[in-house]
C-alpha atoms as a PDB file:
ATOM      1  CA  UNK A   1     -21.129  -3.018  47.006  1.00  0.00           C
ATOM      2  CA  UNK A   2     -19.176  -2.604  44.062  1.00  0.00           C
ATOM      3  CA  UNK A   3     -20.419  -2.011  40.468  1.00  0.00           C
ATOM      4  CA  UNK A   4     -19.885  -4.265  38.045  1.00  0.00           C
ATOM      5  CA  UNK A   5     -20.063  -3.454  34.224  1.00  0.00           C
ATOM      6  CA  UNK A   6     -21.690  -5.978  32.049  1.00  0.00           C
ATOM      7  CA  UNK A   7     -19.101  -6.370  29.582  1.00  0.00           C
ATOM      8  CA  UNK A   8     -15.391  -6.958  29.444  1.00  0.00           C
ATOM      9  CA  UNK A   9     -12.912  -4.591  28.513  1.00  0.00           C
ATOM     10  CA  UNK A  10     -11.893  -4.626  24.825  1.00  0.00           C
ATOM     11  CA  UNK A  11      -8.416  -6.567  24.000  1.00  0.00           C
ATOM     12  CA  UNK A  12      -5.429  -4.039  23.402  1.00  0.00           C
ATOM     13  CA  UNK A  13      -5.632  -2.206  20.332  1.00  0.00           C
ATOM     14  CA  UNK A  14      -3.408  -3.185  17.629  1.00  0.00           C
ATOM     15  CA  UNK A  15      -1.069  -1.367  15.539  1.00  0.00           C
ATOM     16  CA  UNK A  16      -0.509  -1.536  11.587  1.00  0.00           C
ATOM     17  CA  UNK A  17       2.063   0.415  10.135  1.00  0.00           C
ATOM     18  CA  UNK A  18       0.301   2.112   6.607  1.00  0.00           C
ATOM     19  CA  UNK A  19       2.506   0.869   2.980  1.00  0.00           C
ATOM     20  CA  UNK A  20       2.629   0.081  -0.079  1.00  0.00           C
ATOM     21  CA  UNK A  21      -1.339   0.638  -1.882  1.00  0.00           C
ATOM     22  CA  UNK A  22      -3.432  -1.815   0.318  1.00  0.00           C
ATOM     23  CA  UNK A  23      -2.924  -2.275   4.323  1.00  0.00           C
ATOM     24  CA  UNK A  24      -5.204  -4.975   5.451  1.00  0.00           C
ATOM     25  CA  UNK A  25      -6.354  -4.542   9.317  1.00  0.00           C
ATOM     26  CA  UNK A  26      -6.988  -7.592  10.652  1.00  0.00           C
ATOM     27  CA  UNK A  27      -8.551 -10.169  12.250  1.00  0.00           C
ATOM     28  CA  UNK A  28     -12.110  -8.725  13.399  1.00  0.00           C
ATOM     29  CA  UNK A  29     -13.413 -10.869  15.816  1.00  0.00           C
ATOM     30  CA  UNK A  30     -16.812 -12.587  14.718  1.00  0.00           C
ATOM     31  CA  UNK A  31     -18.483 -11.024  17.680  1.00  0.00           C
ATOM     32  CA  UNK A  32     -17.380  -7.527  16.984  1.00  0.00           C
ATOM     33  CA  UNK A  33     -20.368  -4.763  18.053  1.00  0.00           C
ATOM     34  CA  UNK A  34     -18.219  -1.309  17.397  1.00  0.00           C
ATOM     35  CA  UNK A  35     -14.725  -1.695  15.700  1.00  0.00           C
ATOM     36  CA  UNK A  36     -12.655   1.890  15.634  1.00  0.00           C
ATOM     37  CA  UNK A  37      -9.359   2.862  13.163  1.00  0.00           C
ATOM     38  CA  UNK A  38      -7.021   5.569  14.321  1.00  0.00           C
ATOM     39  CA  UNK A  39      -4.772   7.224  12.499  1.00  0.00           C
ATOM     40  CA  UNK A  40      -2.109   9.079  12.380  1.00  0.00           C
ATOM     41  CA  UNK A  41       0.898  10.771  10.131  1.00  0.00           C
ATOM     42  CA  UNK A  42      -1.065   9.207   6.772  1.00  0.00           C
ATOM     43  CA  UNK A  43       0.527  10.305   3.468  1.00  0.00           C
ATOM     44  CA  UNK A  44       0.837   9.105   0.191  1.00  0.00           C
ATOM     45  CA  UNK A  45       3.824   9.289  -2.465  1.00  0.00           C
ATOM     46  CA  UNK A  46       1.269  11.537  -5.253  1.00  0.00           C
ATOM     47  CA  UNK A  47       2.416  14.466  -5.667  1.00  0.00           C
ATOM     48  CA  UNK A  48      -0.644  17.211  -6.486  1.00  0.00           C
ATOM     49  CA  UNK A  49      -3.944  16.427  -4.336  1.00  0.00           C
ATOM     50  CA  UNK A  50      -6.316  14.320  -6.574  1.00  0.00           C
ATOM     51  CA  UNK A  51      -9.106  11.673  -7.079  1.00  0.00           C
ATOM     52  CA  UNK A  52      -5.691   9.381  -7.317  1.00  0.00           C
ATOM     53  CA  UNK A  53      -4.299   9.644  -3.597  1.00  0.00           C
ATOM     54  CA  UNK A  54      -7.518  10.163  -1.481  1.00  0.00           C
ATOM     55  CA  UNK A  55      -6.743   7.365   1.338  1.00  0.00           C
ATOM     56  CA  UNK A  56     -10.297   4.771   1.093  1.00  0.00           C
ATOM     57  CA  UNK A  57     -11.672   2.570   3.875  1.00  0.00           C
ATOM     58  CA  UNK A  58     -13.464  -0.497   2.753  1.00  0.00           C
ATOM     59  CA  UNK A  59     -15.293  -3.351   4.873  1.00  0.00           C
ATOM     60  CA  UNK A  60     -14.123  -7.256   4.167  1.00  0.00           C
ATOM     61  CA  UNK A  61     -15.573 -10.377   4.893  1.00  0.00           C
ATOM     62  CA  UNK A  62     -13.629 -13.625   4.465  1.00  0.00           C
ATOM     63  CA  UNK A  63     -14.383 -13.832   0.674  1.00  0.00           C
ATOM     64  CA  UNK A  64     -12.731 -10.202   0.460  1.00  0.00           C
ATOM     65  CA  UNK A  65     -13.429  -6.338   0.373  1.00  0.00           C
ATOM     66  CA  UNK A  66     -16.570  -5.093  -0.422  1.00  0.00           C
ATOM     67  CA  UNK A  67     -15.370  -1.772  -2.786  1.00  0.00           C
ATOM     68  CA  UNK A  68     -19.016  -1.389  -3.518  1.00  0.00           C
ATOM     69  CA  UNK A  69     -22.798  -1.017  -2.270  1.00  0.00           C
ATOM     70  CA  UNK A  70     -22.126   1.585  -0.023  1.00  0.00           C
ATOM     71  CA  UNK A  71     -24.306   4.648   0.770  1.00  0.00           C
ATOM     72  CA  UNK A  72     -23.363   7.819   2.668  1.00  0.00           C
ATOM     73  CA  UNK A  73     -21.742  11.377   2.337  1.00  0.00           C
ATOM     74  CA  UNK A  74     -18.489  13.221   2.631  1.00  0.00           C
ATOM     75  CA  UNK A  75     -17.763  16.542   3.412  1.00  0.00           C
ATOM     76  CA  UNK A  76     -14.786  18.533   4.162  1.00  0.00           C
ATOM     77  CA  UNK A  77     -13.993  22.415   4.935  1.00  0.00           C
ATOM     78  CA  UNK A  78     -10.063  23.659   3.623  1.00  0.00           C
ATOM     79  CA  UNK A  79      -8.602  26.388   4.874  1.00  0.00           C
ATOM     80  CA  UNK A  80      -6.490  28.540   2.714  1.00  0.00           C
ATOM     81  CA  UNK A  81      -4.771  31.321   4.716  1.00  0.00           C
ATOM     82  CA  UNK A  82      -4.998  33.862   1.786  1.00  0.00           C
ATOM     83  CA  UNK A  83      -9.163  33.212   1.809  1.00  0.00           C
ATOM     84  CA  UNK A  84     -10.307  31.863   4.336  1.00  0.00           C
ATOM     85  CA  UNK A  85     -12.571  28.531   5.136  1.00  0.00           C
ATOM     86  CA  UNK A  86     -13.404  26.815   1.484  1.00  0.00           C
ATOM     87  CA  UNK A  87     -15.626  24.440   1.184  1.00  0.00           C
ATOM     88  CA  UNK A  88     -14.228  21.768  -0.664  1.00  0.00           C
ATOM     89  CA  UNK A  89     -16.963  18.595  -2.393  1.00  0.00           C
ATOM     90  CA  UNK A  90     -17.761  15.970  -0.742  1.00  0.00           C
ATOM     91  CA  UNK A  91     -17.218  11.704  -2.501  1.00  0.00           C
ATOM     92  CA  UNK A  92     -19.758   9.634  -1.723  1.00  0.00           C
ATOM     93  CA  UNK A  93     -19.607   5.949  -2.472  1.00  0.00           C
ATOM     94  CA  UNK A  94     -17.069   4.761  -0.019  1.00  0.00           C
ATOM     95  CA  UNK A  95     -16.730   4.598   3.139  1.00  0.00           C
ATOM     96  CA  UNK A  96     -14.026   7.448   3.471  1.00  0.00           C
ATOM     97  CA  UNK A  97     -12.481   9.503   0.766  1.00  0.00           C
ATOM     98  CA  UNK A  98     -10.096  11.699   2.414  1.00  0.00           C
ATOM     99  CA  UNK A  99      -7.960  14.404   0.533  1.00  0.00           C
ATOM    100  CA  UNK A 100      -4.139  13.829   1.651  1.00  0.00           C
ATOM    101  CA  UNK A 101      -1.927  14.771  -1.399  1.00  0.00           C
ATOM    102  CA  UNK A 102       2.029  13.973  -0.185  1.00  0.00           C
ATOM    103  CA  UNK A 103       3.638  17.192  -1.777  1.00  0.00           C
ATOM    104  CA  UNK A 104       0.618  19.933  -0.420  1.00  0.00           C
ATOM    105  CA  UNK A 105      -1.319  18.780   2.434  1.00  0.00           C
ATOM    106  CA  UNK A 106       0.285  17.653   5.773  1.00  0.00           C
ATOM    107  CA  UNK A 107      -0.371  14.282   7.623  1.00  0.00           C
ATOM    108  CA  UNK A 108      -3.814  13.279   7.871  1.00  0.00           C
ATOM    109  CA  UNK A 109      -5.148  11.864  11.040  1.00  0.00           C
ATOM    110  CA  UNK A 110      -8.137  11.222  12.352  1.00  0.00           C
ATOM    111  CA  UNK A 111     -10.814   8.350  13.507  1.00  0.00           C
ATOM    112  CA  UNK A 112     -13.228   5.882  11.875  1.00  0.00           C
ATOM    113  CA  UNK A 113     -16.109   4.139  14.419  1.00  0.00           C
ATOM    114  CA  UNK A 114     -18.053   1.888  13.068  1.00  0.00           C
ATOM    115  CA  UNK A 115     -21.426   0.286  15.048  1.00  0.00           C
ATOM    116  CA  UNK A 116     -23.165  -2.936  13.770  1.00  0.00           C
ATOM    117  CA  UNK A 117     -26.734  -2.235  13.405  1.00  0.00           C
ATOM    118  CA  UNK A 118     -28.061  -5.556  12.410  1.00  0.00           C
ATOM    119  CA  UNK A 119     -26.388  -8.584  13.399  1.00  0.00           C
ATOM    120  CA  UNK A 120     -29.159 -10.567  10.932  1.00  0.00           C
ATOM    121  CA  UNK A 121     -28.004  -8.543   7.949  1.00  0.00           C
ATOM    122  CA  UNK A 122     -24.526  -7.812   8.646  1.00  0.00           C
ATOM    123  CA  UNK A 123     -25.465  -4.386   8.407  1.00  0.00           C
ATOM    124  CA  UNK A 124     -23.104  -1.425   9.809  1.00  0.00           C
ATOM    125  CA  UNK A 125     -22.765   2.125   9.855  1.00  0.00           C
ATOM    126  CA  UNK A 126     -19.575   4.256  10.044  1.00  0.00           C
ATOM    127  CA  UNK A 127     -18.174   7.774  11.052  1.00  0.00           C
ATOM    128  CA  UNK A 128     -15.208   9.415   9.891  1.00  0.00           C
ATOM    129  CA  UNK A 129     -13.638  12.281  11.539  1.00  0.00           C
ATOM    130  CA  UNK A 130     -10.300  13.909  10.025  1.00  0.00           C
ATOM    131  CA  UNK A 131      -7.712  16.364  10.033  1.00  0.00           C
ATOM    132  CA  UNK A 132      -4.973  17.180   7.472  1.00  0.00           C
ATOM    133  CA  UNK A 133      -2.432  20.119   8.248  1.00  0.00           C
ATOM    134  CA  UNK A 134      -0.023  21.597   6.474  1.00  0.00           C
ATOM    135  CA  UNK A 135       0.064  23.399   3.178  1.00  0.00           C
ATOM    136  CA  UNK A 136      -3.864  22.798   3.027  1.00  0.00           C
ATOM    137  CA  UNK A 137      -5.594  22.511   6.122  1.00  0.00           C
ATOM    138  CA  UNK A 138      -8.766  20.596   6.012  1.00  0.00           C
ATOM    139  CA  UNK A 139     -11.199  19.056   8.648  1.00  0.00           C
ATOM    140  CA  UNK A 140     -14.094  16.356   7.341  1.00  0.00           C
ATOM    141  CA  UNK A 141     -16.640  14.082   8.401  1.00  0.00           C
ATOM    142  CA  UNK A 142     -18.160  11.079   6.427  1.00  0.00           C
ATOM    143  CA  UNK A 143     -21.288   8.751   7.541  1.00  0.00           C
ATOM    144  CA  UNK A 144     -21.718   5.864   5.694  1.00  0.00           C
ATOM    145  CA  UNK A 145     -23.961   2.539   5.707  1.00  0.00           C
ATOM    146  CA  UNK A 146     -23.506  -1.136   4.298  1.00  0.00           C
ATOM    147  CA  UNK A 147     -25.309  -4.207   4.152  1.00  0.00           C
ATOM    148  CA  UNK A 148     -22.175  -7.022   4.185  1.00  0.00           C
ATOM    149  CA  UNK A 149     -22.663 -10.674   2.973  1.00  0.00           C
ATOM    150  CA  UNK A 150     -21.241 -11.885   5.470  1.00  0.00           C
ATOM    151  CA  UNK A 151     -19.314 -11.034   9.098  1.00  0.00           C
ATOM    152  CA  UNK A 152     -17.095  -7.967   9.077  1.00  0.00           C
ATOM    153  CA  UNK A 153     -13.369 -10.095   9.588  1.00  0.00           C
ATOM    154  CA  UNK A 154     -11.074  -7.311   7.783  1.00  0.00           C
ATOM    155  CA  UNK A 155     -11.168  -3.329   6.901  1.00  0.00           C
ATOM    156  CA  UNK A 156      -8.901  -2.405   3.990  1.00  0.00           C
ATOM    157  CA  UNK A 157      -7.098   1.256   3.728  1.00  0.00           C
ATOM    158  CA  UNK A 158      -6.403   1.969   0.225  1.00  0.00           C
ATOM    159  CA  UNK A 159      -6.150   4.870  -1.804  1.00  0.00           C
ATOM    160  CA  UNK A 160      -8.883   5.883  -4.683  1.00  0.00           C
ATOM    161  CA  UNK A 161      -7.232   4.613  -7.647  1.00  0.00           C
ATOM    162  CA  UNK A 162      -5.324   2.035  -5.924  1.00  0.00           C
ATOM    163  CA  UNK A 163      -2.271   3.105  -7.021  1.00  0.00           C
ATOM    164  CA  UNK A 164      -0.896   5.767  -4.641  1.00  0.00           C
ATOM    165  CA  UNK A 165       1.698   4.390  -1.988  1.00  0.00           C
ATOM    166  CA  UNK A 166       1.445   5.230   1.224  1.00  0.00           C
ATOM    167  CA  UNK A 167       4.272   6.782   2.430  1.00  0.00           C
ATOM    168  CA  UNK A 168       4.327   7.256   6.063  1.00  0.00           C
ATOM    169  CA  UNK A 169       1.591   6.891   8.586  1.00  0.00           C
ATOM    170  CA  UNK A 170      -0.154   4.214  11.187  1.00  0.00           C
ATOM    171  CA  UNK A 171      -3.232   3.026  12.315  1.00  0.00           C
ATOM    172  CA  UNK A 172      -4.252   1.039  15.475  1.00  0.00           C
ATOM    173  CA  UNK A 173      -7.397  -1.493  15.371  1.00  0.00           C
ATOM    174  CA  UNK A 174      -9.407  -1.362  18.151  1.00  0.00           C
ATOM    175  CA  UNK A 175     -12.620  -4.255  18.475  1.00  0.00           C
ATOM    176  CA  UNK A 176     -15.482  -4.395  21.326  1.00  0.00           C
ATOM    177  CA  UNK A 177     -17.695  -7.180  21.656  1.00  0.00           C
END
């Protein structure tokens, strides 16, 4: 007899080409249980790595991002071939900060998963893994957690200071039920 899984297979990802200083991913289907963001080739138009171009993932409802209330950690590990492995500070706050300065750090890719924990509360948590080679390499991981007012319908990619362009780069949307 054959097996039968007790779900259906998730709806074909979707792909959103990364511009300008705010890409909005979207729709998020109501019933939405683990969403994931991959991407890849990410850079931004700043020049020097800074607080300025650090590409940010926020969570939206249908009255708009939530850039606030949201608790976790970041760390990251550089690699400079003249010193080895340098650990490089971690941003807290949002739900990635990711060092990917255009003119000395190569493409950044890498994935975000994030699981609803509490369908009563709106409530999810988040993982971040990246990768950025080029003139600085750098791996990182961030964990986060937020409590949403209302159902997750939209994730926003930004950078820090909002004012950073993305330059070239690509994400695809993928939602399970």
């Amino acid at each position: 007899m054959p097996f039968t899984l007790p779900f259906s297979a998730p709806p074909d990802p979707v792909t959103f080409p990364l511009s300008g200083t705010l890409t909005t991913l979207s729709p998020i289907d109501a019933n939405a249980k683990r969403v994931t963001v991959a991407w890849r080739g990410l850079l931004t138009n700043a020049g020097a790595p800074g607080l300025g171009d650090f590409p940010t993932f926020f969570l939206g409802t249908s009255g708009g991002l939530d850039t606030s209330a949201y608790s976790g950690a970041s760390a990251a590990l550089t690699w400079e071939p003249a010193f080895g492995p340098v650990p490089s500070p971690g941003i807290a706050g949002n739900l990635l900060n990711a060092n990917v300065g255009g003119g000395n750090s190569g493409p950044l890719n890498g994935t975000l998963t994030l699981i609803k924990t509490d369908s009563a509360t709106n409530s999810w948590f988040g993982t971040l893994f990246f990768g950025a080679q080029g003139g600085i390499n750098m791996v990182g991981i961030t964990s986060a957690f937020i409590a949403l007012s209302g159902i997750l319908t939209q994730i926003g990619v930004t950078t820090a200071n909002g004012t950073a362009s993305f330059s070239a780069g690509s994400a695809v949307l993928t939602v399970e039920g």
